[in-house]
N, C-alpha and C. Protein backbone atom coordinates (compact mmCIF):
# COMPACT_ATOMS: atom_id res chain seq x y z
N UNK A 1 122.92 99.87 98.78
CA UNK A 1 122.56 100.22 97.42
C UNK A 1 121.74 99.10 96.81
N UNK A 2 120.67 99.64 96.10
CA UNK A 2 120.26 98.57 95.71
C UNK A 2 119.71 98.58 94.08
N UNK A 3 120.00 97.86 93.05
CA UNK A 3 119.67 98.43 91.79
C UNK A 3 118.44 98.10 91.18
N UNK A 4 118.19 99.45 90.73
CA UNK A 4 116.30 99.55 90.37
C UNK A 4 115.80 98.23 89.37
N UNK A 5 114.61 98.61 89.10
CA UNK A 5 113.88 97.46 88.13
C UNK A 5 114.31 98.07 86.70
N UNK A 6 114.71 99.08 86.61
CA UNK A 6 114.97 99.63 85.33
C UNK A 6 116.25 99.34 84.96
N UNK A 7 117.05 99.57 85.53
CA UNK A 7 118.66 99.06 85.50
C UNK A 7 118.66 97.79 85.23
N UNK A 8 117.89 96.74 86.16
CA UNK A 8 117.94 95.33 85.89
C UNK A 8 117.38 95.37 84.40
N UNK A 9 116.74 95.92 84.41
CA UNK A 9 115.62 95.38 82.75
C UNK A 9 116.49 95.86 81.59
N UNK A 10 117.22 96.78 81.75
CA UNK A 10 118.40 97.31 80.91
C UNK A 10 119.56 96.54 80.32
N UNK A 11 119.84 95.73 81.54
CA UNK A 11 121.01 94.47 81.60
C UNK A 11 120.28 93.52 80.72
N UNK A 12 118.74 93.28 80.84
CA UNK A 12 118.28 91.58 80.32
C UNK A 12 118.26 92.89 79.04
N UNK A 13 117.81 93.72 78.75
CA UNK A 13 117.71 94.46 77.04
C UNK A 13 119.10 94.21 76.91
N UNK A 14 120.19 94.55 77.22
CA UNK A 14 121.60 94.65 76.47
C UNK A 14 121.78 93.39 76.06
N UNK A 15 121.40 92.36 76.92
CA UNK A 15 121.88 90.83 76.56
C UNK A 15 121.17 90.32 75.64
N UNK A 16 120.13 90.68 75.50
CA UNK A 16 119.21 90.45 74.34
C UNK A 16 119.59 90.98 73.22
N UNK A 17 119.90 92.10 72.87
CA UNK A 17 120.31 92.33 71.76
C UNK A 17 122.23 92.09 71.35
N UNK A 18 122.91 92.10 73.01
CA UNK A 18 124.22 91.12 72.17
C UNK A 18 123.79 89.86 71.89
N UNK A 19 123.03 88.90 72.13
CA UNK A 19 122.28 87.85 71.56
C UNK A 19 121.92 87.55 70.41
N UNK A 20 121.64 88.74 69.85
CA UNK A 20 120.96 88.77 68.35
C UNK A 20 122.09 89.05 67.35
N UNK A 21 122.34 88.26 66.39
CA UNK A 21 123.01 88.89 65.18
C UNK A 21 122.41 90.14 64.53
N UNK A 22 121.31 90.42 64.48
CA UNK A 22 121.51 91.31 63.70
C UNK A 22 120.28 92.23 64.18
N UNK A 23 120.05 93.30 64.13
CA UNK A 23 118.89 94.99 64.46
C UNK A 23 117.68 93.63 64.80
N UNK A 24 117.36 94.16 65.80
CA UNK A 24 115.99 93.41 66.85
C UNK A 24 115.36 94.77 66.80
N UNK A 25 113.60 94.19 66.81
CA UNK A 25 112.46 95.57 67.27
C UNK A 25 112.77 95.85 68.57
N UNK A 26 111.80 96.82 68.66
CA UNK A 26 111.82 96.63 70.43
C UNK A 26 110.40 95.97 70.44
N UNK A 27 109.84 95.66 69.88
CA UNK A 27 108.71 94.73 70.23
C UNK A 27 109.28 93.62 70.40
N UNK A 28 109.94 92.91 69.56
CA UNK A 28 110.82 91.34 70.02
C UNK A 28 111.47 91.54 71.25
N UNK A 29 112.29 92.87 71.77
CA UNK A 29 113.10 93.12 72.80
C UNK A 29 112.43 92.78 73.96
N UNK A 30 111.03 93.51 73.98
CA UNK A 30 110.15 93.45 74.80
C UNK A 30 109.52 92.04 74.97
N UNK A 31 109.16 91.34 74.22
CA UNK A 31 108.81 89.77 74.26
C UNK A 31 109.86 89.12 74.66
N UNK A 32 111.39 88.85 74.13
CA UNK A 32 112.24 88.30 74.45
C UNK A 32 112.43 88.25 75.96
N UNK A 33 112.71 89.64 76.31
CA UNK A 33 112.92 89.95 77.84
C UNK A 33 111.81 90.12 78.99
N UNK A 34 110.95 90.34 78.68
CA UNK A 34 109.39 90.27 79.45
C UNK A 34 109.51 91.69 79.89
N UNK A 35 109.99 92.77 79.43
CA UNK A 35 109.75 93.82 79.56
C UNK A 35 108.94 94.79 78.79
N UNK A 36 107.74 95.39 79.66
CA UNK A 36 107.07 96.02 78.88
C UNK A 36 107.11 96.58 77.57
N UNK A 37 106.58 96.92 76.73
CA UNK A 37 107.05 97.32 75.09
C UNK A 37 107.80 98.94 75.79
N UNK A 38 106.57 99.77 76.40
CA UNK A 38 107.11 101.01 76.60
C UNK A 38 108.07 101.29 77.89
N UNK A 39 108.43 100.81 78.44
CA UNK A 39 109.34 100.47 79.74
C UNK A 39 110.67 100.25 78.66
N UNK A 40 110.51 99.78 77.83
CA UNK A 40 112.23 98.96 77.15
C UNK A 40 112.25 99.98 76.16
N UNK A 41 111.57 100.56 75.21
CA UNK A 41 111.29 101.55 74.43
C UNK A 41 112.15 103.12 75.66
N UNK A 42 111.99 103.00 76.46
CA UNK A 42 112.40 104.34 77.49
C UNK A 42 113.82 103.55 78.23
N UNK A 43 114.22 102.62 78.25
CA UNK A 43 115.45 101.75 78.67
C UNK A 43 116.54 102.22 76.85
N UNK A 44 115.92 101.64 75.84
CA UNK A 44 116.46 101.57 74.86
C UNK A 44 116.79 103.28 74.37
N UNK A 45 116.28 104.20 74.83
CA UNK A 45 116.71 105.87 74.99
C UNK A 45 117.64 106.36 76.04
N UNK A 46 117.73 105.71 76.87
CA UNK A 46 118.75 106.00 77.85
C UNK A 46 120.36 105.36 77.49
N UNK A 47 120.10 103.93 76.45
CA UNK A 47 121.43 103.54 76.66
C UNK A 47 121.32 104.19 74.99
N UNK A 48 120.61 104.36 74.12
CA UNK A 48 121.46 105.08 73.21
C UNK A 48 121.99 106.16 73.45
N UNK A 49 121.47 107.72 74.07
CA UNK A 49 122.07 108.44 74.78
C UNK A 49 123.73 108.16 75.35
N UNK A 50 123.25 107.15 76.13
CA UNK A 50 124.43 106.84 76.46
C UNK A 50 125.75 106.09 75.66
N UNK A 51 125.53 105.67 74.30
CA UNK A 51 126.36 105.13 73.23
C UNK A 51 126.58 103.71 73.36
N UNK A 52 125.63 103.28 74.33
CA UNK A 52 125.46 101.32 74.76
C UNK A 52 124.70 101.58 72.74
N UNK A 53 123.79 101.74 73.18
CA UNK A 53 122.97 101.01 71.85
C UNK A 53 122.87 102.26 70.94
N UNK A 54 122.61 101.32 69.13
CA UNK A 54 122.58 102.71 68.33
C UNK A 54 120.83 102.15 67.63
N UNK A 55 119.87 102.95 67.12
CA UNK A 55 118.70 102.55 66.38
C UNK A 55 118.75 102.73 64.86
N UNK A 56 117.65 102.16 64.08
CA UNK A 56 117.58 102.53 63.02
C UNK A 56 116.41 102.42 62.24
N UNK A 57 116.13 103.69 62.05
CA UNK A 57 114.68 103.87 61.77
C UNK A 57 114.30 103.19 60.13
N UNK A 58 113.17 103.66 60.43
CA UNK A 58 112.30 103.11 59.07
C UNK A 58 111.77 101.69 59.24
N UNK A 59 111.05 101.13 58.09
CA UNK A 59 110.12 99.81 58.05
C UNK A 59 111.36 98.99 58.55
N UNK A 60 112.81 98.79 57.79
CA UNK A 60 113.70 97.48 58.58
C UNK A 60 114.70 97.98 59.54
N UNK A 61 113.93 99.08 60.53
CA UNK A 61 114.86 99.34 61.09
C UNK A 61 114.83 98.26 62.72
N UNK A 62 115.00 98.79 63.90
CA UNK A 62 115.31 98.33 64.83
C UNK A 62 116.70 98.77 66.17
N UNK A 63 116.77 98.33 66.79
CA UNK A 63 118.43 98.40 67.93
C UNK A 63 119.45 97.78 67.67
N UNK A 64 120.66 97.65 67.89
CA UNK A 64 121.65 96.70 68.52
C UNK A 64 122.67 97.40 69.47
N UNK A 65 123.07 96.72 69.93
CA UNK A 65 124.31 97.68 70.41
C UNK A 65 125.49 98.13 69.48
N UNK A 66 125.94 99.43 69.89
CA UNK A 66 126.79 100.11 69.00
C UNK A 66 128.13 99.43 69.18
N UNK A 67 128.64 98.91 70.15
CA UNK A 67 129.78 98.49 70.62
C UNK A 67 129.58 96.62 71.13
N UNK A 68 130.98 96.11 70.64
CA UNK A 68 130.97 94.74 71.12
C UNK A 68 130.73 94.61 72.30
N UNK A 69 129.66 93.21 72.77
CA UNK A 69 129.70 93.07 74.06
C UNK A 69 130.85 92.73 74.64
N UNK A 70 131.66 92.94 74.37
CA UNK A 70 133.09 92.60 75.30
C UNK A 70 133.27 93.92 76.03
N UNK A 71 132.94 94.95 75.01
CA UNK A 71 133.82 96.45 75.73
C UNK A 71 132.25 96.82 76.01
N UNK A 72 131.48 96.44 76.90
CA UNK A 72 130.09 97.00 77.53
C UNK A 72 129.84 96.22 79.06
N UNK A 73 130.12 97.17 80.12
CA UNK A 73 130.23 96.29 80.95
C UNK A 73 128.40 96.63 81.70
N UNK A 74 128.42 96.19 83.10
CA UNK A 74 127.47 95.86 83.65
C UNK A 74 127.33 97.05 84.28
N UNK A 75 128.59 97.29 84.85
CA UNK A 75 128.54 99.26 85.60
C UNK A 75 128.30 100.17 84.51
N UNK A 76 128.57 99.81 83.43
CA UNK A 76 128.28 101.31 82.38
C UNK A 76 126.66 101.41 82.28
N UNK A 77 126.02 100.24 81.79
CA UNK A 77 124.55 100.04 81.54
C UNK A 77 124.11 100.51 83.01
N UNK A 78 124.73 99.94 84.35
CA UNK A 78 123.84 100.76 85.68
C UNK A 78 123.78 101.88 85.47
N UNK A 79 125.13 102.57 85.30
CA UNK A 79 125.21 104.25 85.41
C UNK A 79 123.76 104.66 84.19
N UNK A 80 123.83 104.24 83.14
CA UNK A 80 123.49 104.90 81.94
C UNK A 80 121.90 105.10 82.95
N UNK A 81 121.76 103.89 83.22
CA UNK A 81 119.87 104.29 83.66
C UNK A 81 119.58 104.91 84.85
N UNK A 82 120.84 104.22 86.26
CA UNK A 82 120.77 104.99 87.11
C UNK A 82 121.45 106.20 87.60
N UNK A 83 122.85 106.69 86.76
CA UNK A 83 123.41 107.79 86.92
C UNK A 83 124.43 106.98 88.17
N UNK A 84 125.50 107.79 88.26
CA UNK A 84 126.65 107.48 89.30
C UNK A 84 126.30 106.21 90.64
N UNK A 85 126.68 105.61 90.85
CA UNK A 85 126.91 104.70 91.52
C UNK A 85 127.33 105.00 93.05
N UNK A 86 126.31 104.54 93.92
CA UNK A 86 126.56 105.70 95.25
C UNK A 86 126.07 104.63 96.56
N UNK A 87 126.44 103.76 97.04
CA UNK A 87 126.16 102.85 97.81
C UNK A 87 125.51 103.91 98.94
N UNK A 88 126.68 105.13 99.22
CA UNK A 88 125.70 106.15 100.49
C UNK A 88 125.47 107.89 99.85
N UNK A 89 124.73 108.08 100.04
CA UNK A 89 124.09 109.47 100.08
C UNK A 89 125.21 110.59 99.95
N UNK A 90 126.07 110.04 101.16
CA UNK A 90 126.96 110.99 101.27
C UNK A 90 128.10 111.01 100.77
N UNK A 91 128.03 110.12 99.55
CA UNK A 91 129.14 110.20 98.43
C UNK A 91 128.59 110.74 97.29
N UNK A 92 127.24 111.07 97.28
CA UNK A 92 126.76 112.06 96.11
C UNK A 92 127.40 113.48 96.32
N UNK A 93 127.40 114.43 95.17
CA UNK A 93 128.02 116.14 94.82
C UNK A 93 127.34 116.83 96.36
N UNK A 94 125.99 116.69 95.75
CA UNK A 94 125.23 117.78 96.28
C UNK A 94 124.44 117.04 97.64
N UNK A 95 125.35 116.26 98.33
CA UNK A 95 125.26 115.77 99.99
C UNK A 95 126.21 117.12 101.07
N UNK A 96 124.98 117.29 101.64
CA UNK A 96 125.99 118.03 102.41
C UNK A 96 126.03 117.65 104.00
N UNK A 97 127.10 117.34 104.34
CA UNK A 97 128.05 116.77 105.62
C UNK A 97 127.35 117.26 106.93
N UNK A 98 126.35 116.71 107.82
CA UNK A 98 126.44 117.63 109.27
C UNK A 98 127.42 116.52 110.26
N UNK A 99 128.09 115.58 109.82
CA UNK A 99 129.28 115.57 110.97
C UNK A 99 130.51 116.34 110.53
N UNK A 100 130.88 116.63 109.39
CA UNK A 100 132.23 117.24 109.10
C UNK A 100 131.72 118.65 108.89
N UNK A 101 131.84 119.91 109.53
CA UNK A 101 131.46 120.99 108.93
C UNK A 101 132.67 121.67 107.43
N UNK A 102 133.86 121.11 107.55
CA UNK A 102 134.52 121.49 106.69
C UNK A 102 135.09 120.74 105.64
N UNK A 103 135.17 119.84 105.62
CA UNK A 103 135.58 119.13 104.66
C UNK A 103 135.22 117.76 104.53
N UNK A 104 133.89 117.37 103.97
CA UNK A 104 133.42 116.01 103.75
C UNK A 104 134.76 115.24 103.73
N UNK A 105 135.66 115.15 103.25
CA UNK A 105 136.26 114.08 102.84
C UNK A 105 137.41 113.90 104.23
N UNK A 106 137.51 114.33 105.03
CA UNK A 106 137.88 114.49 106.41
C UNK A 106 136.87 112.69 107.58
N UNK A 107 135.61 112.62 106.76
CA UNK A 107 135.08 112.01 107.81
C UNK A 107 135.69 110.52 107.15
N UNK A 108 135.33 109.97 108.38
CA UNK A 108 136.02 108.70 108.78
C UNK A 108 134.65 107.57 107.67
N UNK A 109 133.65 107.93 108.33
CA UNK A 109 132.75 106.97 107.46
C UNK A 109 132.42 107.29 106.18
N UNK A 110 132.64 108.55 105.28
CA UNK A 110 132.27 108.64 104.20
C UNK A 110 133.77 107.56 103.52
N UNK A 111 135.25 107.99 104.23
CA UNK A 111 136.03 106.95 103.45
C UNK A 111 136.41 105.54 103.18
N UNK A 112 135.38 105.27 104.93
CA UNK A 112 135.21 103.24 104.18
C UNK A 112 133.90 103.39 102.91
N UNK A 113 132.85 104.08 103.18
CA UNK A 113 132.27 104.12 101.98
C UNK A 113 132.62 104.39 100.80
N UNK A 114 133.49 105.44 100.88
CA UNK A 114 133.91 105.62 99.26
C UNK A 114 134.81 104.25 98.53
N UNK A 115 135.76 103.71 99.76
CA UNK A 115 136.17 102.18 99.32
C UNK A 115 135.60 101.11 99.10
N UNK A 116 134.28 100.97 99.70
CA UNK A 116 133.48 99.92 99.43
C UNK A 116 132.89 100.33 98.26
N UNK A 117 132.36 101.24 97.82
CA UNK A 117 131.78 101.67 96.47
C UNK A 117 132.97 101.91 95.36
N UNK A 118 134.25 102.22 95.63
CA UNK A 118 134.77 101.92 94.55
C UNK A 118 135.06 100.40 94.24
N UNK A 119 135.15 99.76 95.17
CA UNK A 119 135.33 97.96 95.09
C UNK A 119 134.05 97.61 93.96
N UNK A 120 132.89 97.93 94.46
CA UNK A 120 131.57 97.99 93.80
C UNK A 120 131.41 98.36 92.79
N UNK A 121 131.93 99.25 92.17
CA UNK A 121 132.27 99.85 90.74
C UNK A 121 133.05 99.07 90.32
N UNK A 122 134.72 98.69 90.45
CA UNK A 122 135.36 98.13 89.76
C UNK A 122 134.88 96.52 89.06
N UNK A 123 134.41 96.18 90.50
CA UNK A 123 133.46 94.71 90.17
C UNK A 123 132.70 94.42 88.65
N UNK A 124 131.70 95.89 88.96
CA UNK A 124 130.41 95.73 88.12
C UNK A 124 131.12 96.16 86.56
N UNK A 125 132.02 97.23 86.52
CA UNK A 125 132.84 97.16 85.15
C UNK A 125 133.55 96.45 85.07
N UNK A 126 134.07 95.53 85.50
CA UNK A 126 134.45 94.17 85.34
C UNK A 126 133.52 93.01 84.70
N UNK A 127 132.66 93.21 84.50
CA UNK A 127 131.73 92.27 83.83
C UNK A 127 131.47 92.93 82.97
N UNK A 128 131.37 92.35 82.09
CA UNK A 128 130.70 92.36 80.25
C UNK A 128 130.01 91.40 79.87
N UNK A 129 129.17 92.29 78.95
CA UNK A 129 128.37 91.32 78.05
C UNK A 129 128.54 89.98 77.84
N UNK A 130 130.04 89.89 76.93
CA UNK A 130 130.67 88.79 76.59
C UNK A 130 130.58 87.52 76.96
N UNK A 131 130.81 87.46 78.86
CA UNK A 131 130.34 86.65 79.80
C UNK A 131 129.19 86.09 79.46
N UNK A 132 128.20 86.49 79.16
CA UNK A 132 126.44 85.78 78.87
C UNK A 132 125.98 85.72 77.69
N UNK A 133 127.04 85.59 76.65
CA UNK A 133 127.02 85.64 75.32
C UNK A 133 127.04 83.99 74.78
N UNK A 134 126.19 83.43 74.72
CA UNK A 134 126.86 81.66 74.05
C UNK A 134 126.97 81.46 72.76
């Protein structure tokens, strides 16, 4: 598994704005973090969607996150941009099995994978914001 440029750029946006006391542009977001204006502008729609960050329009408006960086971990922000967390293929829904004809969850290698990816999950929601907060 390996996590995209968007996911990463998501993590330096969240830390950037638990960083900030108070509603950041996304033009500062984008300078702060070296992420494109419209790249972080399409990062900053995925985690509000997702209830990481809330906006606020008008001339003083801007982002922050909706929630303390304590309760925002590092696996929620992956999921939000990349969706479920899947080290193999064949732990996605809509994988379908040609060594097990009947019951995916029967094979031997999808269940060290599913243990190594839940290890992998627990890890990454194990980290929060908080951690990179000074």
């Amino acid at each position: 598994m390996r996590i995209t440029h968007e996911a990463d750029y998501a993590i330096r946006v969240a830390h950037c704005l638990a960083c900030s006391k108070d509603k950041i542009s996304a033009k500062q977001i984008s300078e702060f973090t070296g992420v494109t204006l419209r790249f972080a502008l399409k990062i900053l729609r995925k985690m509000i969607k997702a209830d990481i960050v809330k906006s606020f329009k008008g001339v003083s408006g801007g982002y922050m996150l909706n929630r303390s960086p304590a309760d925002i971990s590092f696996g929620e922000i992956i999921e939000a941009i990349d969706g479920p967390i899947a080290i193999n293929h064949c732990l996605t829904a809509e994988f379908d099995c040609t060594r097990v004809a009947v019951q995916k969850k029967q094979c031997n290698f999808r269940e060290v994978f599913a243990s190594i990816n839940q290890q992998l999950r627990d890890e990454l929601y194990s980290i929060t914001l908080d951690r990179f907060v000074s």
